[in-house]
Protein backbone atom coordinates (compact mmCIF):
# COMPACT_ATOMS: atom_id res chain seq x y z
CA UNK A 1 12.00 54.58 -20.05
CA UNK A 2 15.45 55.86 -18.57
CA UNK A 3 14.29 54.57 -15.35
CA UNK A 4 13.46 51.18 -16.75
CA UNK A 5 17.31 51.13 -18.29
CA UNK A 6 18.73 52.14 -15.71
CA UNK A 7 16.78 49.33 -13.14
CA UNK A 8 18.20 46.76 -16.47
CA UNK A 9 21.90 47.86 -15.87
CA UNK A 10 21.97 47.38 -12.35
CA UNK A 11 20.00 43.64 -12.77
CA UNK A 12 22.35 43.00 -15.29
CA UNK A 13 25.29 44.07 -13.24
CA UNK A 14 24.09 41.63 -9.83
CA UNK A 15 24.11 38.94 -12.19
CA UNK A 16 27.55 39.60 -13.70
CA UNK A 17 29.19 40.14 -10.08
CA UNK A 18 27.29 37.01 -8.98
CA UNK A 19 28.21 34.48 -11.98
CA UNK A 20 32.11 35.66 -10.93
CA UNK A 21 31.65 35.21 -7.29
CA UNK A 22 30.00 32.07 -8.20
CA UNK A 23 32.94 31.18 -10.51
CA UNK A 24 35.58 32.12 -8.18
CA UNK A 25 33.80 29.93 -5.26
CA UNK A 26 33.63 27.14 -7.91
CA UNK A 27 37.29 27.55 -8.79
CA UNK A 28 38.71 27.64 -5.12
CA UNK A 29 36.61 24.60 -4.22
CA UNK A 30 37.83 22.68 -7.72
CA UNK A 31 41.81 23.88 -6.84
CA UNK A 32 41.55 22.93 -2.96
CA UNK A 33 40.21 19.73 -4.06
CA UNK A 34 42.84 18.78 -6.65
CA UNK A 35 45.73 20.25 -4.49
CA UNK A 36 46.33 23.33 -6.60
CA UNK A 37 46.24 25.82 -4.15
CA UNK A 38 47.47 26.00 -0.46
CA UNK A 39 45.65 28.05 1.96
CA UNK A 40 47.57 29.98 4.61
CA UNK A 41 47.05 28.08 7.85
CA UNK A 42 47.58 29.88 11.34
CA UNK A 43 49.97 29.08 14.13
CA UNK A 44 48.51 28.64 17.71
CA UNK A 45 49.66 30.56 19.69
CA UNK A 46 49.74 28.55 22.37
CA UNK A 47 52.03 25.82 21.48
CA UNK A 48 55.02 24.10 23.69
CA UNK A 49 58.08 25.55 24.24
CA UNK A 50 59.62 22.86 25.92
CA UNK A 51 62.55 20.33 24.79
CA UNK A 52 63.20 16.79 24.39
CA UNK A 53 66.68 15.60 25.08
CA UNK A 54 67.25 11.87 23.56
CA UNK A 55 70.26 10.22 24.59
CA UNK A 56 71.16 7.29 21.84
CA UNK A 57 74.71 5.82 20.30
CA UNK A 58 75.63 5.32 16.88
CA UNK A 59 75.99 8.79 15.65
CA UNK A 60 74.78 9.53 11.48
CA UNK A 61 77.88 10.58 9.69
CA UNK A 62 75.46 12.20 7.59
CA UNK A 63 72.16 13.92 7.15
CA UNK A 64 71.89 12.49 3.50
CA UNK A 65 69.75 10.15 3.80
CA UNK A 66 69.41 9.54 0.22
CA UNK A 67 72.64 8.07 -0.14
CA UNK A 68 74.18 7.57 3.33
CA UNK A 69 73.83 3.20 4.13
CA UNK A 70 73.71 3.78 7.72
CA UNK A 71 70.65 3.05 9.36
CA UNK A 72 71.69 5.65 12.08
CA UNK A 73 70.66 8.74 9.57
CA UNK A 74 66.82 6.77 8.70
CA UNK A 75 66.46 6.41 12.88
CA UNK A 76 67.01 10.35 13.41
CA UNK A 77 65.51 11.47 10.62
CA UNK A 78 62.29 9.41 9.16
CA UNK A 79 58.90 10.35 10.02
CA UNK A 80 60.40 13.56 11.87
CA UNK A 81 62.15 15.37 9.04
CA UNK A 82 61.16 13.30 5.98
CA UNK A 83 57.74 11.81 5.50
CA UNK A 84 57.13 9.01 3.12
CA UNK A 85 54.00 8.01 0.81
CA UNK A 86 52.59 5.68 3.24
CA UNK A 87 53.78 5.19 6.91
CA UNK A 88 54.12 2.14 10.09
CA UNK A 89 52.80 2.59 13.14
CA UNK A 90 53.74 1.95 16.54
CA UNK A 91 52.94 -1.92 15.74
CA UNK A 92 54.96 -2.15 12.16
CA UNK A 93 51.41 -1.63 10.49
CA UNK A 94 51.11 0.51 7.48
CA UNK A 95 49.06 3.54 7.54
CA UNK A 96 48.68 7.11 5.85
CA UNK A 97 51.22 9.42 4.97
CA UNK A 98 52.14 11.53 2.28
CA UNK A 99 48.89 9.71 0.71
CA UNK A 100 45.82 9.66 2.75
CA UNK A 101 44.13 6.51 1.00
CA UNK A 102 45.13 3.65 -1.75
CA UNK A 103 43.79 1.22 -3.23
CA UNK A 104 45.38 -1.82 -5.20
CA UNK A 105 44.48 -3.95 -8.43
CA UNK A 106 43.15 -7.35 -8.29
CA UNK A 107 46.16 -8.18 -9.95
CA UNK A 108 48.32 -6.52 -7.58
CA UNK A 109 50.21 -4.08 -10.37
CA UNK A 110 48.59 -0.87 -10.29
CA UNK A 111 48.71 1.17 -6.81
CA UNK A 112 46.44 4.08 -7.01
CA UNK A 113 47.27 6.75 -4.36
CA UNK A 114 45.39 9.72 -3.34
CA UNK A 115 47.21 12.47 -1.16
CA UNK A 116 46.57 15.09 1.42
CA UNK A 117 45.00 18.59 0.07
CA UNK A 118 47.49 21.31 1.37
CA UNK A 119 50.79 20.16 1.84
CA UNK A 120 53.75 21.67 2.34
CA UNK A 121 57.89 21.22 2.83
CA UNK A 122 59.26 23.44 6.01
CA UNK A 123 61.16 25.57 3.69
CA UNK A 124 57.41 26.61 2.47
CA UNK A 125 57.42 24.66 -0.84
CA UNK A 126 53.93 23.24 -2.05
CA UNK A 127 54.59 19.51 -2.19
CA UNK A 128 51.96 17.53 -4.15
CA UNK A 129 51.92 14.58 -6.82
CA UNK A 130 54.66 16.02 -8.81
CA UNK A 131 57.28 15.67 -5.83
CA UNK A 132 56.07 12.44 -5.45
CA UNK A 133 56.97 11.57 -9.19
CA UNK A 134 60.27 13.06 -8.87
CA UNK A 135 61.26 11.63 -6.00
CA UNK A 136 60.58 8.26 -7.35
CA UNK A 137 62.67 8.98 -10.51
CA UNK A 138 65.35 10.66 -8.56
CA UNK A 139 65.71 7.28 -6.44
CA UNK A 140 65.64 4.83 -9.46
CA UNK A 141 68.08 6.70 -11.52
CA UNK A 142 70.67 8.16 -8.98
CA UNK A 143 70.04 4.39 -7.24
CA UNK A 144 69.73 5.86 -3.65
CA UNK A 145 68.64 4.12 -0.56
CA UNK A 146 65.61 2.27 -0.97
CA UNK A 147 65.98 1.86 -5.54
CA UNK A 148 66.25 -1.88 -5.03
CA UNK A 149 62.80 -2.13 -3.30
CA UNK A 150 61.62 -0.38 -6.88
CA UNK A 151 63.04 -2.81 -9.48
CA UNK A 152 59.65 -3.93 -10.64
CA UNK A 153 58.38 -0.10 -10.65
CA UNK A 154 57.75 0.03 -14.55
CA UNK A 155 55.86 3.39 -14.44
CA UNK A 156 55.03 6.43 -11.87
CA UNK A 157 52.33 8.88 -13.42
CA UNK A 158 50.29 12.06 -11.42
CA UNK A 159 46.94 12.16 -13.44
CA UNK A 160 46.54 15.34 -10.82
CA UNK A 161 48.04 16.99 -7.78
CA UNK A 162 46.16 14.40 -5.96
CA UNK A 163 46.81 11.28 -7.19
CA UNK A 164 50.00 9.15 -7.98
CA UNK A 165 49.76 5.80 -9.55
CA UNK A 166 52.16 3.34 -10.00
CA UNK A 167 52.11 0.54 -12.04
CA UNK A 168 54.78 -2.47 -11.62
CA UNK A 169 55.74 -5.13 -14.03
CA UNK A 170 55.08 -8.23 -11.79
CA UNK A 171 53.41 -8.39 -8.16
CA UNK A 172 55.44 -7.03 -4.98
CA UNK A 173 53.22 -7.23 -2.19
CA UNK A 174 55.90 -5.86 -0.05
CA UNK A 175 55.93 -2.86 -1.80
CA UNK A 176 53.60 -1.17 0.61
CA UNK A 177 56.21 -1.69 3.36
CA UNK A 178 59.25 -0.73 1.08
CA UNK A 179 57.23 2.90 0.49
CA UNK A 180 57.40 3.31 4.08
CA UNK A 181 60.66 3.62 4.21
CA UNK A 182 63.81 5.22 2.09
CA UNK A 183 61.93 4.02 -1.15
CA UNK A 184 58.90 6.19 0.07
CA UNK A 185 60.70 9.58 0.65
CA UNK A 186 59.30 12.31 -0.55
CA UNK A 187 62.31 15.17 -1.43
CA UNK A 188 61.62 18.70 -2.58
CA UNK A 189 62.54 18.88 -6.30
CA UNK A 190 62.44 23.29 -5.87
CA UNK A 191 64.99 22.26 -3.22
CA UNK A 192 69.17 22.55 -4.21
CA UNK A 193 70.99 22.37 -0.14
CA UNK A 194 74.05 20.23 0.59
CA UNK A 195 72.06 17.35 1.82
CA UNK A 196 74.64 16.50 4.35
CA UNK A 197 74.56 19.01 6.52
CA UNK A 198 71.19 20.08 5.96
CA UNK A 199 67.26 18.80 5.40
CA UNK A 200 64.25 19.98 2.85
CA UNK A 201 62.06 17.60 4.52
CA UNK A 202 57.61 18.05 4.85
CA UNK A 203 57.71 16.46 8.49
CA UNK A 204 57.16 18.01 11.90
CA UNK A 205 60.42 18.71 12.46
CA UNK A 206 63.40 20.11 10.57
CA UNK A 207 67.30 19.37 10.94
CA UNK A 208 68.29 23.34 12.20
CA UNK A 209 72.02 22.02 13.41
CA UNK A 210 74.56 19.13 12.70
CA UNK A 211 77.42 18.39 14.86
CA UNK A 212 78.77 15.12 12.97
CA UNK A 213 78.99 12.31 15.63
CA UNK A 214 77.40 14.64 18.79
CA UNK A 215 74.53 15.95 17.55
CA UNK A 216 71.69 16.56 15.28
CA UNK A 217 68.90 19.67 16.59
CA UNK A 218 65.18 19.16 15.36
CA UNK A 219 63.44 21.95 15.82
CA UNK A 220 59.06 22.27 15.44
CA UNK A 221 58.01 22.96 11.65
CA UNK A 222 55.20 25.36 12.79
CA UNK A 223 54.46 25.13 9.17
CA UNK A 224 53.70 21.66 9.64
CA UNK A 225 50.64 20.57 6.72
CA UNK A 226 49.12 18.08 10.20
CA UNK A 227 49.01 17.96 13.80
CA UNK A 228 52.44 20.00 14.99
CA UNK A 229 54.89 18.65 17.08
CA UNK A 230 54.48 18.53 20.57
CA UNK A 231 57.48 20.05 21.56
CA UNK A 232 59.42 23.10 20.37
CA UNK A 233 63.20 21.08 20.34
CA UNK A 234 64.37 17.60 19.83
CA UNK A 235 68.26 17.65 20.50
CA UNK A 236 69.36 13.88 19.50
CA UNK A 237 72.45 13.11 21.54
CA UNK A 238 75.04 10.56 20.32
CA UNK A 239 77.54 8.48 23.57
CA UNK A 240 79.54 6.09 22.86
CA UNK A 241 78.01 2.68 25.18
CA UNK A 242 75.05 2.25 27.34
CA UNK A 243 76.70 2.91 30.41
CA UNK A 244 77.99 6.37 28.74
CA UNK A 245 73.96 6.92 28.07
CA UNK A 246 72.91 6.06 31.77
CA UNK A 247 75.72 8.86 33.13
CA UNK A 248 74.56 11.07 30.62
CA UNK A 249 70.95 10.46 32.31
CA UNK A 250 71.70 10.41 35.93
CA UNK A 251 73.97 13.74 35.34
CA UNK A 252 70.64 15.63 34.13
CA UNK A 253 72.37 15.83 30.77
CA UNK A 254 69.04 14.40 28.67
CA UNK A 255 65.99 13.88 29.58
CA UNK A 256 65.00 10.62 27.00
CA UNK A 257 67.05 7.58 26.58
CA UNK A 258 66.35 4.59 23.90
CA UNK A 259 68.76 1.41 23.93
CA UNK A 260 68.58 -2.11 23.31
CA UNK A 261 71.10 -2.24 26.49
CA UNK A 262 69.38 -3.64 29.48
CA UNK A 263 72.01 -2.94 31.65
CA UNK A 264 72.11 1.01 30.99
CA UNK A 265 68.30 1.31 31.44
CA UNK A 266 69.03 -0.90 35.02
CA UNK A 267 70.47 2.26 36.19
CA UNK A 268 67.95 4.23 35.72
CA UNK A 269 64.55 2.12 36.38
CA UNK A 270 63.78 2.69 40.52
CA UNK A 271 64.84 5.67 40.06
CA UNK A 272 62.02 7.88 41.51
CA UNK A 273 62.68 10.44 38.61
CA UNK A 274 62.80 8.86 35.57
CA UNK A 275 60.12 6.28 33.58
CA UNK A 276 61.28 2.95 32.22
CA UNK A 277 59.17 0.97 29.76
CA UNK A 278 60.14 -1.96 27.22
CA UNK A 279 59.11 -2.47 23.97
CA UNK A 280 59.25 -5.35 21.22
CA UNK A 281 61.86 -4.85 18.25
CA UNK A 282 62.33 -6.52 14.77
CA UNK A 283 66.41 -7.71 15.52
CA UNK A 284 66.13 -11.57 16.43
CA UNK A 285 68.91 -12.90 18.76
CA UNK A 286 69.76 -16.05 16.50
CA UNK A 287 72.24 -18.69 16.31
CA UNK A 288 73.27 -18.63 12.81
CA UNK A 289 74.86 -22.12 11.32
CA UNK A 290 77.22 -22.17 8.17
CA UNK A 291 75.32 -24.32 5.78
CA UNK A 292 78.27 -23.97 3.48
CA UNK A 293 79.10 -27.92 1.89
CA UNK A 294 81.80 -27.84 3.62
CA UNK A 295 80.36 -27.51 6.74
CA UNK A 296 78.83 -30.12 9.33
CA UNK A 297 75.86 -27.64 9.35
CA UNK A 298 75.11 -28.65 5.73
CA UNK A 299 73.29 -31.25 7.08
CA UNK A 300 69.78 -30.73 8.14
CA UNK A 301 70.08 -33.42 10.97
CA UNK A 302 72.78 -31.72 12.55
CA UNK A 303 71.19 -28.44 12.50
CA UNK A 304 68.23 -30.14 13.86
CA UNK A 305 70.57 -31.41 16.92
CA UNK A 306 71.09 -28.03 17.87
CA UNK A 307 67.59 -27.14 18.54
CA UNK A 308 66.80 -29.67 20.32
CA UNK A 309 70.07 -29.12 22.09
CA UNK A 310 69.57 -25.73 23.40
CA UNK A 311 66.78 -24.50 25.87
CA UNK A 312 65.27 -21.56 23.75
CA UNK A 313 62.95 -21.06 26.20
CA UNK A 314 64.60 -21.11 29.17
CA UNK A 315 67.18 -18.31 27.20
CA UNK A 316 64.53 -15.97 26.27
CA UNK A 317 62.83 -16.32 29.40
CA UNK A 318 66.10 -15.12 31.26
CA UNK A 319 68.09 -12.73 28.83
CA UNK A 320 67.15 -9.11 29.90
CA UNK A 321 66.74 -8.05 26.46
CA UNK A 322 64.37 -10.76 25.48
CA UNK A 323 60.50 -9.73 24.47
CA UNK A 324 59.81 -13.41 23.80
CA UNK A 325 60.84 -16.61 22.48
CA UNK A 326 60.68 -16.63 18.59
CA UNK A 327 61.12 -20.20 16.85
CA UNK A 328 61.15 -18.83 13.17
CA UNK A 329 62.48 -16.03 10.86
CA UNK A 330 59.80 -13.58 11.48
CA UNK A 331 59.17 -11.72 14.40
CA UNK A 332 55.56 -10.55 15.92
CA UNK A 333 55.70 -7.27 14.60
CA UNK A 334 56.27 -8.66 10.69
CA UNK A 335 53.53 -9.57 8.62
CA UNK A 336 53.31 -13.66 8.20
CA UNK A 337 54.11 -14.05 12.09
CA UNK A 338 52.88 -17.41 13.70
CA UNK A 339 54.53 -19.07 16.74
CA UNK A 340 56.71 -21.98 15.73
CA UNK A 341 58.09 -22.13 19.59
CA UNK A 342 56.58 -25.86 19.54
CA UNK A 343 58.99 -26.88 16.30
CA UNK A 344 61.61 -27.90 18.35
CA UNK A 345 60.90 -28.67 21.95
CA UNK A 346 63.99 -28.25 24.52
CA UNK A 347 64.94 -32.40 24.29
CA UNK A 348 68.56 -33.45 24.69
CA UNK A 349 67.72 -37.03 24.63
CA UNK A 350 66.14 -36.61 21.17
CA UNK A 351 69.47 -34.65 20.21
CA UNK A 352 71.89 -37.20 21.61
CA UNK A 353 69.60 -40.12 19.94
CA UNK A 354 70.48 -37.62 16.87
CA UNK A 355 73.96 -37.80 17.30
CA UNK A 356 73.85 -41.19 17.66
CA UNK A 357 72.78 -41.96 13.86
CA UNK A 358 75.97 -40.34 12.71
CA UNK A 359 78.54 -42.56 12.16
CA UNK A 360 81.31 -41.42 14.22
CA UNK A 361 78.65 -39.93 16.61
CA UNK A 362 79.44 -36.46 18.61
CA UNK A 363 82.83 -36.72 16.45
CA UNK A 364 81.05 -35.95 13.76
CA UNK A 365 80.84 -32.71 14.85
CA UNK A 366 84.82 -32.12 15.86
CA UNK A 367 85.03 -29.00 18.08
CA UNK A 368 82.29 -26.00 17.16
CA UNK A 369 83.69 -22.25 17.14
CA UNK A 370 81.09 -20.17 18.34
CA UNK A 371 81.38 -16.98 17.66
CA UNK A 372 79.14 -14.24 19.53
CA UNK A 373 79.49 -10.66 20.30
CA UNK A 374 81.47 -9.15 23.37
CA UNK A 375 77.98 -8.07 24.58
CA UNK A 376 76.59 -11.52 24.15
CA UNK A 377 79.83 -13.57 25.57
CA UNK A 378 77.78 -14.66 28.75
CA UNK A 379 74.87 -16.13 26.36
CA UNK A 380 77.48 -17.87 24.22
CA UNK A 381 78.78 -19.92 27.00
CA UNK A 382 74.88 -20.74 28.05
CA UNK A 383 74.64 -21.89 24.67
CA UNK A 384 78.09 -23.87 24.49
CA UNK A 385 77.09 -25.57 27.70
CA UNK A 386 73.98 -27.09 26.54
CA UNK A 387 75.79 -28.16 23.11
CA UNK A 388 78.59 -29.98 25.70
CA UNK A 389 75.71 -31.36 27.33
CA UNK A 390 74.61 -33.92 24.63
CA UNK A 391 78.23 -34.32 23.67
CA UNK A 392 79.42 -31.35 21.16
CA UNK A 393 82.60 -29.72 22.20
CA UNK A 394 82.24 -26.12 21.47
CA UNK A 395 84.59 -23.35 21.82
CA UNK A 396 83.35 -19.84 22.77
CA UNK A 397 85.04 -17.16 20.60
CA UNK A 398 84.20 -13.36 21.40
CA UNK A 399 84.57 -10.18 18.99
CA UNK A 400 82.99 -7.03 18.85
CA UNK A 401 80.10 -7.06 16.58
CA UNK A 402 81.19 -5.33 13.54
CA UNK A 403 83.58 -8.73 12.92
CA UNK A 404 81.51 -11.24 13.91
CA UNK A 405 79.57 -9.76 11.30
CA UNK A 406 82.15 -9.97 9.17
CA UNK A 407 83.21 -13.44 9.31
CA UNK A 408 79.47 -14.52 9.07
CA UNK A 409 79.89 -12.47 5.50
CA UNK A 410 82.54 -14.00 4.56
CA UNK A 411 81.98 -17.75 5.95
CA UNK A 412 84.73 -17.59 8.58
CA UNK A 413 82.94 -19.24 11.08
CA UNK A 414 80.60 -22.68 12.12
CA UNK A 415 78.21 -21.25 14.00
CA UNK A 416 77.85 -17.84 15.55
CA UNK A 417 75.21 -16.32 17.51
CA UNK A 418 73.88 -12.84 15.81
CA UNK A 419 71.70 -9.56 16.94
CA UNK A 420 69.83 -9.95 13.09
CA UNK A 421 67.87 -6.93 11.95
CA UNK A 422 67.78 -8.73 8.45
CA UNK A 423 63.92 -9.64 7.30
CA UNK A 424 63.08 -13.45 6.38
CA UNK A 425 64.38 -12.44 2.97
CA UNK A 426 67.29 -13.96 4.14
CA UNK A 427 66.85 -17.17 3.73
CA UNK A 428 64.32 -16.91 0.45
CA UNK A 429 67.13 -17.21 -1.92
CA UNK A 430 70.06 -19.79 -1.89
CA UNK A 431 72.44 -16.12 -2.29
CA UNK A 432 72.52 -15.45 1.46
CA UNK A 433 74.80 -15.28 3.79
CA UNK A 434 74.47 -18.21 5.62
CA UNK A 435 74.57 -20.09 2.59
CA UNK A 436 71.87 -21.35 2.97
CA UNK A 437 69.97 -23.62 0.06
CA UNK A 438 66.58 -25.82 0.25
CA UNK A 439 64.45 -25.73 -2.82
CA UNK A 440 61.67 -26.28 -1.38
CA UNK A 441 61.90 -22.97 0.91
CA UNK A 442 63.02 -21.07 -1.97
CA UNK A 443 59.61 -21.78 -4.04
CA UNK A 444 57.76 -21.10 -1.00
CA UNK A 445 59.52 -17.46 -0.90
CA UNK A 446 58.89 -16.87 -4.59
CA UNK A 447 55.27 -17.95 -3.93
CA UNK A 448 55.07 -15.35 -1.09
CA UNK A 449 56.50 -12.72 -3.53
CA UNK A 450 54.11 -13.49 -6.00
CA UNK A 451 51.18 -12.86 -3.93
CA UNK A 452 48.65 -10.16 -5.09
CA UNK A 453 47.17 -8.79 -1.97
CA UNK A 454 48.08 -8.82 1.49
CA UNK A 455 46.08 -11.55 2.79
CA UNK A 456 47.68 -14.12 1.08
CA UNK A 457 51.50 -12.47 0.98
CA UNK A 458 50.84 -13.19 4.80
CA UNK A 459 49.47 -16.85 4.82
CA UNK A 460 52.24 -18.10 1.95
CA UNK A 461 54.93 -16.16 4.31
CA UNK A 462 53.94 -18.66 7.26
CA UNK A 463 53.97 -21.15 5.09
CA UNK A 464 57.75 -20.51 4.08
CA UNK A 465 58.58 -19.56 7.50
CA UNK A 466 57.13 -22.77 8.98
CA UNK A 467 59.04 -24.57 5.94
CA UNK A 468 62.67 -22.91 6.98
CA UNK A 469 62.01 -23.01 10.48
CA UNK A 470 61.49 -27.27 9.88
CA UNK A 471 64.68 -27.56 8.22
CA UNK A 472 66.37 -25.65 11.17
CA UNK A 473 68.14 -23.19 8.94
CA UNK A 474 68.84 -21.14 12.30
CA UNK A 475 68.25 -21.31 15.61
CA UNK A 476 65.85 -18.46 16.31
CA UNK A 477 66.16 -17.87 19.78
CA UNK A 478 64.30 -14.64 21.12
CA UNK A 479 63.04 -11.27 19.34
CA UNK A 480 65.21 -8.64 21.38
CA UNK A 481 63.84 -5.46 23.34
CA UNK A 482 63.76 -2.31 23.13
CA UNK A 483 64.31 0.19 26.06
CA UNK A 484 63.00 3.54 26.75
CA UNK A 485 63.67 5.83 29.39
CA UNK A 486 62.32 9.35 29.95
CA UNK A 487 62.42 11.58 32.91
CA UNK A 488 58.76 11.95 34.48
CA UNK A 489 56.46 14.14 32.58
CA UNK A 490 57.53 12.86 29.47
CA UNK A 491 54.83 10.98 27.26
CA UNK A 492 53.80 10.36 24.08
CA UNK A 493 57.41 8.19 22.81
CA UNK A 494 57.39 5.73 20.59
CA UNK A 495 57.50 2.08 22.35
CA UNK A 496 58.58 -0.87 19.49
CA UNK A 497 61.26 -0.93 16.66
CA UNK A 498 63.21 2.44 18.57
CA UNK A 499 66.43 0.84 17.75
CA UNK A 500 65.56 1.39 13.96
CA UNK A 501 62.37 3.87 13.73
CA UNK A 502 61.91 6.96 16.02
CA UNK A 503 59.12 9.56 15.70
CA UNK A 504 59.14 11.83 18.21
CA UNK A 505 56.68 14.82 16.84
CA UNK A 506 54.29 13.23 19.73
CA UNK A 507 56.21 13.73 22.30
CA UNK A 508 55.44 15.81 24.84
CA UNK A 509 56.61 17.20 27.83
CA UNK A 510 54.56 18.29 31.54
């Protein structure tokens, strides 16, 4: 009888260790799954202790990029420091980030997000859906970078750790896009640093030093929730021009350079040393025309003039920062691309048959101020001598850029020829700056922005770009390049958009 007790006990005691083992297995499986728990993960120990050197101009003022307007701060620090909900690629395409997967409504207002399992920020923080949540709120009420791209957010929920949804008022099929960038930060809310000076970010690389208008210091987050960065230190050095950059280079002072300045990279490429590659870029090289009433670029016929006027093709086939002739507000690398190169043909005998309707002919024009960019004062007077061609006597005025693009602001000016980085956007509402109205544009933008899925966001955006691009709003002339130069042994950079968007955790040096 004791025996048969005793044999009872122990049975009952298995059974009671294995239902809590059991339970405990259960319970880690159920809190990895909904993000409640973190596992410790190792470092290799064999990881890179070499350093990437970047040589680049316009220094941040700040490392708050929550509130500084600079897009200086977004290039250094986006997708190295801070991650976003959703990311871009190397060919402006959206793809995972903070969340791993989404999916979207048939009516295009609810986003349902599901995140990575075992995230973390570099200062060791768990970051799941609740930092997400915050974030959001954080950007809408304080109105930081990126809060305009969430006007029609009416709600942000986390039904778990997991997931995020967020449900909008209207359709925004650009939201997507707009969560890949400031909008789309995720911030630590355990986190309370001087956000100047310093960065709480979950990327592969932290801020570890700030010398305002030198240099920033990104060192590896061996913390890092993914794949870690390939090299142990990314020193971002700030010159003051291209040809500062290629000194810098030759002198063995960086290893990395990325410019939009053909001429710096010139120095460099031959050189048996160093790698040169180009790469396509969102700015458009335009010439912009004052539609104001009061100009004679209120007219659409005289617009028209001045594409058929001026040899787009010849231009981007010869300017050394051209990737290709463009036609049309969007670039190849922005969703609703199609080549409009064909709109307007290179035909001056079309354009002075133009000229010819008007009643005082070429007069009707007066003299043109051009105004273009120091950089771009060689282009200018390629463009002026095709308008003089057909009759149009234009005057070449050069600036430096920052007042060009201040007289285009304010109106100052006839026509002027412009390094854009602004989106199509531009012309979509008659509240732009080149004053620029059409109706029948204007619908098709609000069409496009009333889209509920991608597929036709992108087919009613070539419709309103064809539209603008008829009524020769602009001249669009070429999308610009982008330059990168690294010393041999150096791969893994980032080739298109550098002049705006620079990840660098792939980088890697031999």
């Amino acid at each position: 009888m004791h025996r048969q007790k005793k044999t009872a006990l122990r049975s009952w005691l298995v059974f009671v260790a294995t239902t809590v083992i059991l339970s405990l297995i259960a319970w880690l499986g159920w809190s990895w799954t909904e993000g409640t728990i973190t596992l410790p993960r190792a470092t290799p120990s064999n990881l890179s202790t070499a350093s990437l050197t970047v040589g680049l101009t316009d220094a941040p003022q700040s490392l708050d990029i929550r509130t500084d307007t600079g897009d200086n701060v977004e290039r250094a620090l986006l997708g190295n420091v801070y991650e976003t909900l959703v990311s871009r690629d190397d060919n402006n395409k959206i793809v995972a980030g903070i969340a791993k997967s989404w999916t979207i409504s048939d009516d295009g207002l609810t986003y349902d997000f599901t995140l990575h399992r075992g995230m973390t920020f570099a200062n060791g923080h768990k970051l799941d859906s609740a930092d997400v949540v915050w974030s959001m709120q954080q950007i809408v009420k304080n109105k930081y970078q990126g809060a305009t791209a969430l006007a029609d957010l009416a709600s942000v929920a986390n039904p778990s750790p997991t997931k995020v949804t967020l449900t909008l008022a209207k359709p925004d099929p650009t939201l997507l896009r707009a969560l890949a960038g400031r909008a789309g930060i995720v911030y630590d809310s355990e986190w309370n640093g001087d956000y100047a000076t310093q960065t709480a970010g979950s990327g592969p690389l932290e801020a570890t030093a700030f010398d305002k208008g030198a240099s920033v210091t990104l060192t590896r987050n061996d913390h890092y929730w993914g794949d870690l960065a390939g090299v142990q230190t990314v020193t971002l050095k700030y010159y003051a021009n291209g040809d500062a950059l290629a000194k810098a280079a030759l002198n063995g002072d960086i290893n990395t350079v990325f410019t939009s300045d053909a001429s710096a990279v010139k120095q460099l490429d031959g050189q048996s040393s160093w790698q040169v590659k180009s790469g396509t870029s969102t700015t458009k090289v335009m010439l912009a025309l004052n539609n104001d009433t009061n100009s004679i670029f209120s007219d659409a016929q005289a617009r028209q003039v001045v594409r058929y006027a001026v040899d787009a093709k010849t231009i981007a086939a010869s300017a050394s920062d051209s990737a290709g002739e463009l036609g049309g507000p969007i670039g190849p690398l922005e969703p609703g691309y199609e080549d409009l190169t064909n709109l307007f043909p290179f035909d001056q005998v079309k354009a002075a048959q133009m000229i010819a309707f008007f009643a005082t002919g070429a007069a009707f024009f007066g003299t043109v101020e051009l105004v273009v960019p120091t950089e771009y004062q060689s282009l200018g007077e390629t463009v002026a001598g095709y308008l003089r061609s057909v009759g149009i006597d234009t005057n070449v005025q050069a600036a430096d850029a920052a007042t060009v693009a201040q007289r285009v602001k304010d109106g100052q000016y006839t026509m002027a020829l412009l390094a854009s980085d602004a989106d199509a956007s531009e012309f979509g509402t008659s509240d732009n700056v080149f004053r620029y109205t059409n109706g029948t544009v204007q619908d098709a933008y609000k069409s496009a922005m009333a889209a509920t899925n991608d597929a036709d966001y992108q087919s009613r955006m070539k419709t309103f770009a064809k539209t603008v691009s008829q009524d020769a709003a602009a001249d669009w002339l070429y999308s610009r390049k982008t330059f990168t130069a690294a010393a041999k042994g150096i791969d893994g950079l980032p080739k298109n958009m550098t002049d705006d968007y620079l990840p660098l955790a792939k980088a890697t040096v031999k």
